[in-house]
N, C-alpha and C. Protein backbone atom coordinates (compact mmCIF):
# COMPACT_ATOMS: atom_id res chain seq x y z
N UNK A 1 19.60 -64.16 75.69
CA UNK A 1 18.26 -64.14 75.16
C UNK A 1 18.19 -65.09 73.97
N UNK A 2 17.76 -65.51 73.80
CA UNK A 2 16.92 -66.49 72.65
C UNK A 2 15.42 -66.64 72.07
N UNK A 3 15.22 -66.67 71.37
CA UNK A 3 13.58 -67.16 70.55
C UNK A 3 13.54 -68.37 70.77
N UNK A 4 12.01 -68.60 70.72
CA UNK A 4 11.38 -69.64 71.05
C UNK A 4 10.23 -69.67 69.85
N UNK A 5 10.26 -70.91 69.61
CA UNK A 5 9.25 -71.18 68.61
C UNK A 5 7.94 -71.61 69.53
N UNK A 6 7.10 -71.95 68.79
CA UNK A 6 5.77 -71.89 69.48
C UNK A 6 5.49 -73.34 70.66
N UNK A 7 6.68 -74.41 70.28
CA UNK A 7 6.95 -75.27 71.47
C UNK A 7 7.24 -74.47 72.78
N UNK A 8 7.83 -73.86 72.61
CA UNK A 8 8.35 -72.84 73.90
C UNK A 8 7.71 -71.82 74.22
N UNK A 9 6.20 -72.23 74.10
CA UNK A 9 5.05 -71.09 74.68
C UNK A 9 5.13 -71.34 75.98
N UNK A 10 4.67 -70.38 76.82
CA UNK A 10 4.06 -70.61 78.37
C UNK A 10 3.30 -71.51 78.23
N UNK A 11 2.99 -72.25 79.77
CA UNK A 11 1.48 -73.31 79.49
C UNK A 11 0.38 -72.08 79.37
N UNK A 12 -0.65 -72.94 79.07
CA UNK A 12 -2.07 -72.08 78.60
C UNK A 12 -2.27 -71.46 80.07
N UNK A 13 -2.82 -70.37 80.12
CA UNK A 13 -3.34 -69.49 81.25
C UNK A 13 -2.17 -68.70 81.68
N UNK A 14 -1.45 -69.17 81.47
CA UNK A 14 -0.46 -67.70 81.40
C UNK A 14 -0.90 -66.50 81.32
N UNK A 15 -0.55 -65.35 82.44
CA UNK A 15 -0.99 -63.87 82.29
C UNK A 15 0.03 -63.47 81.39
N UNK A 16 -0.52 -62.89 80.37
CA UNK A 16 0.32 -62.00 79.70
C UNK A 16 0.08 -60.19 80.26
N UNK A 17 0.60 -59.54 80.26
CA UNK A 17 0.87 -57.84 80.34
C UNK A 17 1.34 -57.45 79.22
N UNK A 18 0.77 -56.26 79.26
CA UNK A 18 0.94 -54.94 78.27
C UNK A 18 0.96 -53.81 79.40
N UNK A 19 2.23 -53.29 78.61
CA UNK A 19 2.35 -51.82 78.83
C UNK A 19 1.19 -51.09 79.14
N UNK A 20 1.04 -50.14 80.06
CA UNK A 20 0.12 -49.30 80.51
C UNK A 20 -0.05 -47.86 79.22
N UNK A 21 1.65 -48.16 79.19
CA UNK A 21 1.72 -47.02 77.81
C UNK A 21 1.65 -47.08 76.39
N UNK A 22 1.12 -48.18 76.58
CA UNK A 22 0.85 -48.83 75.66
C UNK A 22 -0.31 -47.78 74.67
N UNK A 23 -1.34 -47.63 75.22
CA UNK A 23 -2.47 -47.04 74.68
C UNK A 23 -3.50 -47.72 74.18
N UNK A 24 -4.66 -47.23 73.47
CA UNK A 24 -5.59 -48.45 72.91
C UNK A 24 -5.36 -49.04 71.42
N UNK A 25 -4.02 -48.63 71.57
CA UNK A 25 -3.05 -49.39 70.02
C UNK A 25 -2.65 -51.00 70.26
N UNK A 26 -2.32 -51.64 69.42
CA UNK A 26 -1.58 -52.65 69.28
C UNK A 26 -0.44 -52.75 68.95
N UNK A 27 0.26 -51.60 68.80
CA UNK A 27 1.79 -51.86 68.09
C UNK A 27 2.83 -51.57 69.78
N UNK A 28 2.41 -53.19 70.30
CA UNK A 28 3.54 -53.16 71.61
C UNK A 28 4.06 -54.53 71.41
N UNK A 29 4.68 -54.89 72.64
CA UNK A 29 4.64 -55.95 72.70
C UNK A 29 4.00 -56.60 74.34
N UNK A 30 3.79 -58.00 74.54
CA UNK A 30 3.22 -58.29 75.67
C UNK A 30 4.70 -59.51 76.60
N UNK A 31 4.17 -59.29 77.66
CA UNK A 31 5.14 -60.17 78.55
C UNK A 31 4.61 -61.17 79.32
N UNK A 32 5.37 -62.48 79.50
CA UNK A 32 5.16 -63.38 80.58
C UNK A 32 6.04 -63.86 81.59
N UNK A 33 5.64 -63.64 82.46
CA UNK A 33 6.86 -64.35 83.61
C UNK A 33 6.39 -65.48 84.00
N UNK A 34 7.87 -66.31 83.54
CA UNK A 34 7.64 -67.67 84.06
C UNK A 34 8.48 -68.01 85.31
N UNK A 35 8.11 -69.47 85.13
CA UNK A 35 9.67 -70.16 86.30
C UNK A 35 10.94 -69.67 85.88
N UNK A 36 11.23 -69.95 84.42
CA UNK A 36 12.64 -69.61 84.12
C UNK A 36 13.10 -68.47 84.00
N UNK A 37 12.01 -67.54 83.62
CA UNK A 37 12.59 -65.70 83.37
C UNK A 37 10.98 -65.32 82.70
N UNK A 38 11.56 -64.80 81.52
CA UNK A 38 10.33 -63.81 80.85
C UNK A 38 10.15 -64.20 79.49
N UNK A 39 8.77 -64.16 78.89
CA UNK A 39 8.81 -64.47 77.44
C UNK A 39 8.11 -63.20 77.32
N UNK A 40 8.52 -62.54 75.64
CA UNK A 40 7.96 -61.54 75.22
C UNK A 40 7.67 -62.19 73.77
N UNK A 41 6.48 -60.74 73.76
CA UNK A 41 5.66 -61.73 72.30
C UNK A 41 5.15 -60.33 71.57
N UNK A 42 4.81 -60.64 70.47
CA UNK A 42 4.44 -59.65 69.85
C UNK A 42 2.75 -59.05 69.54
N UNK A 43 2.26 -57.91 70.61
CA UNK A 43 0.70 -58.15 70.67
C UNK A 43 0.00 -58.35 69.36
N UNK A 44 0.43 -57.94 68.02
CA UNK A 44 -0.16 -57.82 66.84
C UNK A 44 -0.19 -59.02 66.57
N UNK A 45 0.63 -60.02 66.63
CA UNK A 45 0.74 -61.21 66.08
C UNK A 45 1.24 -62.15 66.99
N UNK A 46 0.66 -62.49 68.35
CA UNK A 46 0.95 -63.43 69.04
C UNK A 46 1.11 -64.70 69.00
N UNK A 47 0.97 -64.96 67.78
CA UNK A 47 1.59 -66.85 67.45
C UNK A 47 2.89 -66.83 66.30
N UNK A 48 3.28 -65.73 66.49
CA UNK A 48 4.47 -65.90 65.83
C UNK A 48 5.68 -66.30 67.23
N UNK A 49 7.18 -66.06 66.77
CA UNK A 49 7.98 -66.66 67.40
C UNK A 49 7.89 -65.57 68.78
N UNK A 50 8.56 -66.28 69.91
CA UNK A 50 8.91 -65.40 71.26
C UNK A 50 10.17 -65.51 71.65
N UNK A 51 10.37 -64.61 72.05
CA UNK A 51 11.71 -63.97 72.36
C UNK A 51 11.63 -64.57 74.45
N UNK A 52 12.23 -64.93 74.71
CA UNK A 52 12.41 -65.88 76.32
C UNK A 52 13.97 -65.18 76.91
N UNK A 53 14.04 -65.09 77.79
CA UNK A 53 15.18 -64.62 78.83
C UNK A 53 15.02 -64.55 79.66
N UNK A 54 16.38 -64.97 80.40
CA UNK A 54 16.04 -65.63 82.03
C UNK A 54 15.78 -64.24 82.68
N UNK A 55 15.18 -64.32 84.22
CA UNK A 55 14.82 -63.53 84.87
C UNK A 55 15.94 -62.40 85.40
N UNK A 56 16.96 -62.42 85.30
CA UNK A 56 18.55 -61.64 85.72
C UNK A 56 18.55 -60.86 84.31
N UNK A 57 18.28 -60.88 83.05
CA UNK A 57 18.37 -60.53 81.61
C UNK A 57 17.17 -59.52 81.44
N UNK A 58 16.02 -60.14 81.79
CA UNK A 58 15.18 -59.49 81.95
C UNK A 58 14.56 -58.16 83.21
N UNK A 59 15.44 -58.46 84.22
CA UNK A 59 15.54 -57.20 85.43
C UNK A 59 16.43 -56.17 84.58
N UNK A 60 17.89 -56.46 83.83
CA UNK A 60 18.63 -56.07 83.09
C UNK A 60 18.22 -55.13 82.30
N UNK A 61 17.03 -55.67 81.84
CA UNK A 61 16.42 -54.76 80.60
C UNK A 61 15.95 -53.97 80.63
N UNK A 62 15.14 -54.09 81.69
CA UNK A 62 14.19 -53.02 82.41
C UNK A 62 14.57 -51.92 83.43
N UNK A 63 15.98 -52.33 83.70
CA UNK A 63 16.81 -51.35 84.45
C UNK A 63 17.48 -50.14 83.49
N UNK A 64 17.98 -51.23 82.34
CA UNK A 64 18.46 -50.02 81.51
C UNK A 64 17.49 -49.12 80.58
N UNK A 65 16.13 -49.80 80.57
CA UNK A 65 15.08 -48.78 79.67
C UNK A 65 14.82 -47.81 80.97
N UNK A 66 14.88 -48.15 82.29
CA UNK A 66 14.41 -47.47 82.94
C UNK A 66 15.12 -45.96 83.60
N UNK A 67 16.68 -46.49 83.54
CA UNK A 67 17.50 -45.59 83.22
C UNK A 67 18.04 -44.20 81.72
N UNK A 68 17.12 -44.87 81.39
CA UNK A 68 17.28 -44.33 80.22
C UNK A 68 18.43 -44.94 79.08
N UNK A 69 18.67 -45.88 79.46
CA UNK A 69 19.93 -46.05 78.72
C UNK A 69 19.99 -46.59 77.37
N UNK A 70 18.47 -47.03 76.98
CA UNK A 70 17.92 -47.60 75.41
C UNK A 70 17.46 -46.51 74.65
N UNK A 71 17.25 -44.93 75.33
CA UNK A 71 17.04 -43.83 74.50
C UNK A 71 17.78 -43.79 73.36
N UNK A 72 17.21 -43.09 72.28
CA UNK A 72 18.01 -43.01 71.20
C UNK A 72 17.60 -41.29 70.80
């Protein structure tokens, strides 16, 4: 995983997603899938830096939140 500064945005029109569980809050974050993997961004402040990881990193992630395995 790596950050990306704002050179390393998606092109414009990019769908971003939010969490469903999100709620009618802003304290999430949002996602994009690209060619290369996934960029995540921060919904409160979306022109700050993004966090990018290839698509194998990002199945990764979501396997282990989904497992439970990021519980604390």
């Amino acid at each position: 995983m790596s950050t990306a500064n704002r050179a390393g945005n998606p092109p414009v029109g990019t769908a971003w997603r939010k969490s469903s569980y999100s709620g009618a809050g802003n304290d999430c974050v949002e996602v994009a899938m690209t060619s290369g993997g996934a960029v995540v961004r921060d919904s409160k402040n979306p022109r700050t830096e993004l966090l990018s990881m290839s698509r194998r990193d990002w199945y990764a992630l979501m396997g282990a939140a989904r497992d439970g395995k990021l519980d604390y």
